[in-house]
Protein backbone atom coordinates (compact mmCIF):
# COMPACT_ATOMS: atom_id res chain seq x y z
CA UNK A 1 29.68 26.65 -109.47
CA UNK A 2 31.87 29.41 -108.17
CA UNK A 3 28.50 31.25 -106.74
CA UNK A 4 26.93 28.45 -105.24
CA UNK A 5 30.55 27.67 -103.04
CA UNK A 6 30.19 30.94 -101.99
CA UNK A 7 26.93 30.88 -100.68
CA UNK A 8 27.40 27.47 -99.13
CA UNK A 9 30.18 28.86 -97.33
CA UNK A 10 28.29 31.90 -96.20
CA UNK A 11 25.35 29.61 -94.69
CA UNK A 12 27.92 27.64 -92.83
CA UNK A 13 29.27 31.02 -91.29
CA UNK A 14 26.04 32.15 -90.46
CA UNK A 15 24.00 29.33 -88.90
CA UNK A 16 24.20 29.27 -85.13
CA UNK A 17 26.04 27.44 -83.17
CA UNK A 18 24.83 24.94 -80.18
CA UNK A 19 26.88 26.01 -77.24
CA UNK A 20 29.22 23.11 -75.52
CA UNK A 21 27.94 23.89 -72.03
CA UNK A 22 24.74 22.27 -70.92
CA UNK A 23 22.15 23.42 -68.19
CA UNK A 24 22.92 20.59 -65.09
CA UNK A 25 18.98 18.50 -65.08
CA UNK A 26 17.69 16.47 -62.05
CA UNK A 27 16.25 13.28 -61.98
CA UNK A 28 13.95 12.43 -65.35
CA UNK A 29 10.34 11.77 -63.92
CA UNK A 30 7.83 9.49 -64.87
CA UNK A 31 5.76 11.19 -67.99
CA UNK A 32 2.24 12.52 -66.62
CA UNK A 33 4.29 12.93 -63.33
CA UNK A 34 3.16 16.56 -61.23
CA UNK A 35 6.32 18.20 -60.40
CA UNK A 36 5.79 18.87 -56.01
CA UNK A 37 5.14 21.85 -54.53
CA UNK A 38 5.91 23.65 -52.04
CA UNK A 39 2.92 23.33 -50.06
CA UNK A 40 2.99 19.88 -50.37
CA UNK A 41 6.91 19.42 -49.38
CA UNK A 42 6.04 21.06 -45.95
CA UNK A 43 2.41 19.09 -45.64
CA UNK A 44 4.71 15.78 -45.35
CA UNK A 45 7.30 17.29 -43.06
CA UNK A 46 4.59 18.15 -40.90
CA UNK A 47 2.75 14.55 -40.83
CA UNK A 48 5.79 12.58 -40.04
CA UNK A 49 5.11 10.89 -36.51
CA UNK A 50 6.30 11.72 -33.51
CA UNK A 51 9.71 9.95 -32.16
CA UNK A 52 9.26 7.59 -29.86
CA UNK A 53 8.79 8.14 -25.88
CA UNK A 54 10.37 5.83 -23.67
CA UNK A 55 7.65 4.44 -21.31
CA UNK A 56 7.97 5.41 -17.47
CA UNK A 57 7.93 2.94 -15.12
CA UNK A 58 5.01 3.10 -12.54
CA UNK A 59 5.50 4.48 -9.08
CA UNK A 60 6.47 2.21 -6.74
CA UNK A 61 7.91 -0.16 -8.91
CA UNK A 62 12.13 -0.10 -9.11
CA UNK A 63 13.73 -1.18 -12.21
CA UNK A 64 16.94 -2.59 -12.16
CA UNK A 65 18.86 -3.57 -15.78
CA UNK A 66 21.15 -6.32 -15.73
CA UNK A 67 24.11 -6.17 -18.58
CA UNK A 68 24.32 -10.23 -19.63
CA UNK A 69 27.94 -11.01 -19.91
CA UNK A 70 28.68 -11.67 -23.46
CA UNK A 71 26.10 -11.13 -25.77
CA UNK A 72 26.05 -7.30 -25.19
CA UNK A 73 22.39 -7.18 -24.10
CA UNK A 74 20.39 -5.96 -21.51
CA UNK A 75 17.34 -7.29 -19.52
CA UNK A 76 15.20 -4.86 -17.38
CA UNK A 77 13.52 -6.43 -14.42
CA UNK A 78 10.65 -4.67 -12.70
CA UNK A 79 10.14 -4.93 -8.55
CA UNK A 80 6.81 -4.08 -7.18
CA UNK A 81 6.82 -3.22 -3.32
CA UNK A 82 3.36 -3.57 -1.33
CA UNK A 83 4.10 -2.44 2.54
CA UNK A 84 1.22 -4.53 4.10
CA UNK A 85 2.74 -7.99 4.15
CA UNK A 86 6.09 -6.08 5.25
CA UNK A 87 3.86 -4.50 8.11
CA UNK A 88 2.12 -7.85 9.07
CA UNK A 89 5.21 -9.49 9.26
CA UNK A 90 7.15 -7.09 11.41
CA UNK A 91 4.17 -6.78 14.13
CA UNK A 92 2.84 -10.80 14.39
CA UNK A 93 4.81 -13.61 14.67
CA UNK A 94 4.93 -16.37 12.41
CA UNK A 95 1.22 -18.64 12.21
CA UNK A 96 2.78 -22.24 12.17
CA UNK A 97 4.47 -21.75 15.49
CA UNK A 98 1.61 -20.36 17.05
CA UNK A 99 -0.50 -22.69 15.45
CA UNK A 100 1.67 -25.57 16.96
CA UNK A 101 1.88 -24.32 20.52
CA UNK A 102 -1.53 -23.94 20.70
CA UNK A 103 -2.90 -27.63 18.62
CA UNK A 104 -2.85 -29.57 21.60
CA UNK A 105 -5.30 -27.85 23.23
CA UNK A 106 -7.43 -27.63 20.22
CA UNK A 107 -7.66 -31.30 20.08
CA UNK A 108 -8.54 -30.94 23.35
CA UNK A 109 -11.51 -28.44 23.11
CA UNK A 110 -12.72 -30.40 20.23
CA UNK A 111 -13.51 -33.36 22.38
CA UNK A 112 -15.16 -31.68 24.76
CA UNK A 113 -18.13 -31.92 22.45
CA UNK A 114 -19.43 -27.78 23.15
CA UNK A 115 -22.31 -26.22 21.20
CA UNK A 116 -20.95 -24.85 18.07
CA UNK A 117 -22.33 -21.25 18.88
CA UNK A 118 -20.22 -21.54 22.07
CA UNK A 119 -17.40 -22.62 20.71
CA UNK A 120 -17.77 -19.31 17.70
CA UNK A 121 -19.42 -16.72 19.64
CA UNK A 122 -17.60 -17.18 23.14
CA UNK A 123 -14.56 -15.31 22.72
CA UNK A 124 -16.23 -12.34 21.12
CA UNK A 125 -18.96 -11.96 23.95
CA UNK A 126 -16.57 -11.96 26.97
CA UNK A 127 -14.62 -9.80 24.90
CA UNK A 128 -17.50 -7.19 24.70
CA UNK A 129 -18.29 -7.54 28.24
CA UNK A 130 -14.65 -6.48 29.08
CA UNK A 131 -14.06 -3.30 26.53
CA UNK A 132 -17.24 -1.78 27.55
CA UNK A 133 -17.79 -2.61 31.23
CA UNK A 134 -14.01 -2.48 32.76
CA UNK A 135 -12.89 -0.09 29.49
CA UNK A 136 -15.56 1.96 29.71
CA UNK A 137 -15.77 2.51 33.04
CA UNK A 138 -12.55 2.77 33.58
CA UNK A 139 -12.34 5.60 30.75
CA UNK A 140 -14.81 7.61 32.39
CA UNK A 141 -13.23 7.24 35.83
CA UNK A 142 -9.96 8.46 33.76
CA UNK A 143 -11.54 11.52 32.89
CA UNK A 144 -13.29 12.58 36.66
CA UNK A 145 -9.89 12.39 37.97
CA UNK A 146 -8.83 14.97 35.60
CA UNK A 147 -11.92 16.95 35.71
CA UNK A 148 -13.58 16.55 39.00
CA UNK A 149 -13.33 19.04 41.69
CA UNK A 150 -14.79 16.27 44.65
CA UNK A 151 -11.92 15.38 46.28
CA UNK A 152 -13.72 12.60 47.60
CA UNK A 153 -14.96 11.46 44.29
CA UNK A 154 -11.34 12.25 42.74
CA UNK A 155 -9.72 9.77 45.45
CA UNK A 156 -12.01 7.01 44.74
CA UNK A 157 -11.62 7.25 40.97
CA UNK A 158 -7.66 7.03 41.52
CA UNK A 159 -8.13 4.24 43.75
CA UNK A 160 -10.08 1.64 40.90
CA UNK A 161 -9.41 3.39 37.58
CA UNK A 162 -6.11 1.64 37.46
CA UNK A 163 -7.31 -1.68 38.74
CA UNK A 164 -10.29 -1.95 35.95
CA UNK A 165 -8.20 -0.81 33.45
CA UNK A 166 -5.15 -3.11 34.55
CA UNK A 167 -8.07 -6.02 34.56
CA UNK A 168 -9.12 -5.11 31.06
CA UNK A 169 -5.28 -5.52 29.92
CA UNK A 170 -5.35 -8.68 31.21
CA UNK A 171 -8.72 -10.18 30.09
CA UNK A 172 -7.55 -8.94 27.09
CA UNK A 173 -4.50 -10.63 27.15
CA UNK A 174 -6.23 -14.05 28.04
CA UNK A 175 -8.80 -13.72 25.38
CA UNK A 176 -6.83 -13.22 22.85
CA UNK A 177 -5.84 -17.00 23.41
CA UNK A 178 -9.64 -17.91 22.73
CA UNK A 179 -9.75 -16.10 19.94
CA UNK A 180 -7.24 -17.98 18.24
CA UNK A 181 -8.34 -21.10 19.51
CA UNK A 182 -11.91 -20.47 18.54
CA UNK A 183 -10.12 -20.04 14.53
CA UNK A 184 -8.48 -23.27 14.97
CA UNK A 185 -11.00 -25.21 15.76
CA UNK A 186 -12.97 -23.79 13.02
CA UNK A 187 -9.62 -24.27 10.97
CA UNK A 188 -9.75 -20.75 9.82
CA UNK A 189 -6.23 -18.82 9.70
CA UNK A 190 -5.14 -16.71 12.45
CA UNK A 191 -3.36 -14.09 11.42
CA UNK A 192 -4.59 -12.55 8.51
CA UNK A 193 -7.39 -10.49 9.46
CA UNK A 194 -7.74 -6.87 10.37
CA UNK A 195 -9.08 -7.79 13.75
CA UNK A 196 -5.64 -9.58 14.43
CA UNK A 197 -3.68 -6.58 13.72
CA UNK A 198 -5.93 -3.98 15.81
CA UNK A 199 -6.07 -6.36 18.75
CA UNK A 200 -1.98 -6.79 18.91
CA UNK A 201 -1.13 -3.54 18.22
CA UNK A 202 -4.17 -2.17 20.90
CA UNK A 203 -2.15 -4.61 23.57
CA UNK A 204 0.90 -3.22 22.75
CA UNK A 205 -0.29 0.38 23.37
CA UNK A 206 -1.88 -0.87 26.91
CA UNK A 207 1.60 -1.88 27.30
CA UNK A 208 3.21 1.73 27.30
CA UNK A 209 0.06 2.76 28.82
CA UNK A 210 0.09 1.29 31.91
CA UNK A 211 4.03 2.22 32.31
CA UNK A 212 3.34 6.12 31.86
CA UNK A 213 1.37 6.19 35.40
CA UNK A 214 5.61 5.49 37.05
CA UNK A 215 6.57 8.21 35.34
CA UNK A 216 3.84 10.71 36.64
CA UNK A 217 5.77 12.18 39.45
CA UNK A 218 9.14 13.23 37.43
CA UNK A 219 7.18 14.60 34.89
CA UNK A 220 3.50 15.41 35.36
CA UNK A 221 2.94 16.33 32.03
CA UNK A 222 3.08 12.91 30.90
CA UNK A 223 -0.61 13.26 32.54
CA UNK A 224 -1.68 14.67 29.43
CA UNK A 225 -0.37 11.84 27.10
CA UNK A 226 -1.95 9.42 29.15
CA UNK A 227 -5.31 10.56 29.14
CA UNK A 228 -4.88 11.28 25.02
CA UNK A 229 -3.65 7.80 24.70
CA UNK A 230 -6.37 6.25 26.56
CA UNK A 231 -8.79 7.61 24.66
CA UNK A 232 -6.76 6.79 21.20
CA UNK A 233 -6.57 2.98 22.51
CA UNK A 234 -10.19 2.65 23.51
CA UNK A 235 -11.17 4.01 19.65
CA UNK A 236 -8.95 1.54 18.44
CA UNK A 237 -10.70 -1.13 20.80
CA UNK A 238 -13.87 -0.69 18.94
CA UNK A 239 -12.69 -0.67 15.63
CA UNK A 240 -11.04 -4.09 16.85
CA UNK A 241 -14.84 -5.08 17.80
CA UNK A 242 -16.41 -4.17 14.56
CA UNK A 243 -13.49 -6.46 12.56
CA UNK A 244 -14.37 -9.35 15.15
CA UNK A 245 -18.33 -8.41 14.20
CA UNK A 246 -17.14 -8.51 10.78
CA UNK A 247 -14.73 -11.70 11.26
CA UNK A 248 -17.25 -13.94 13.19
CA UNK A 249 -20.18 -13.36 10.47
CA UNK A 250 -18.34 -14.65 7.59
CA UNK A 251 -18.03 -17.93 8.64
């Protein structure tokens, strides 16, 4: 019995110990589980999406946030600015009072009992008999003053050059009154047409036109600007013509 003690106590002295300090593990992963690699890590860093862009507004549109008292949000409101109506305003007056100056004549004309062709293609053919027989003979008398060397001739285009083209401004003037008579008795709107806009803004340019001729002697090259203007305003006279083409054929 002795022996065997002995040897008992041997093994016991000899048989390795486990050591008290264990390695630190991560997570335990499902069994069959494929441990990732590196390859992979950085193939899902690089297929996360984008962050998010803010969208721009459009051009021409303001934005304006508002900061509602009290429940800490905000509303964004969008303003879109078109200049045409703002243009159209600022040059024409307003259509009702035009339209009510001018309604008791209409009723008028309407009794008359006139040809329906009259009554739509009247104010258009005077019109075209004034822009290109006073207009455009009073252009080209405009330009033999300037580029003549008859002094004869010269004098006798400075005596009617302004008198046709001071007629024109007035036939002008007065037609414009048929023209917007002609849309009311048709009871088509007045204002809203490109041939409206050229034909106010032409007589507004005849305006200044026919004032530059005072100022001639204090500064003579103000000749210049005349002649470049005239020929700017009778362009723009045509143009008006091919709108009123344009306006009388669609209805």
């Amino acid at each position: 019995w002795g022996v065997a003690v002995t040897m008992a106590s041997y093994a016991a002295v000899l048989r390795p110990h486990a050591s008290s300090t264990r390695t630190p593990r991560g997570p335990r992963r499902p069994a069959g589980a494929v441990p990732p690699t590196p390859r992979r890590a950085a193939l899902r860093a690089t297929t996360r999406s984008p962050p998010a862009v803010a969208a721009t507004p459009p051009p021409r549109e303001r934005v304006q946030q508002q900061q509602q008292p009290g429940d800490g949000q905000t509303t964004t409101r969008l303003y879109s600015l078109a200049p045409c109506p703002l243009l159209l305003a600022a040059l024409l007056p307003g259509a009702e009072p035009v339209r009510a100056v001018f309604e008791p004549f209409v009723e008028l004309v309407k009794t008359w009992g006139l040809p329906g062709w009259l009554v739509h293609w009247g104010h258009p053919g005077n019109m075209a008999v004034v822009l290109f027989a006073m207009g455009g003979y009073g252009t080209y008398l405009g330009f033999r003053i300037k580029l003549s060397d008859d002094p004869e001739e010269k004098a006798k285009a400075k005596d009617l050059h302004p008198k046709l083209l001071a007629g024109m401004f007035f036939f002008f003037a007065a037609g414009a009154t048929g023209g917007v008579t002609a849309l009311l008795t048709s009871d088509k709107p007045i204002f809203e047409s490109p041939h409206a806009v050229t034909g106010i803004i032409g007589l507004a340019l005849l305006t200044i036109q026919s004032i530059l001729p005072t100022l001639f002697e204090g500064n003579p090259s103000l000749r210049n600007a005349h002649g470049l203007l005239g020929s700017g305003i009778m362009t723009l006279f045509l143009i008006h013509a091919a709108f009123g083409l344009q306006l009388g054929l669609s209805f």
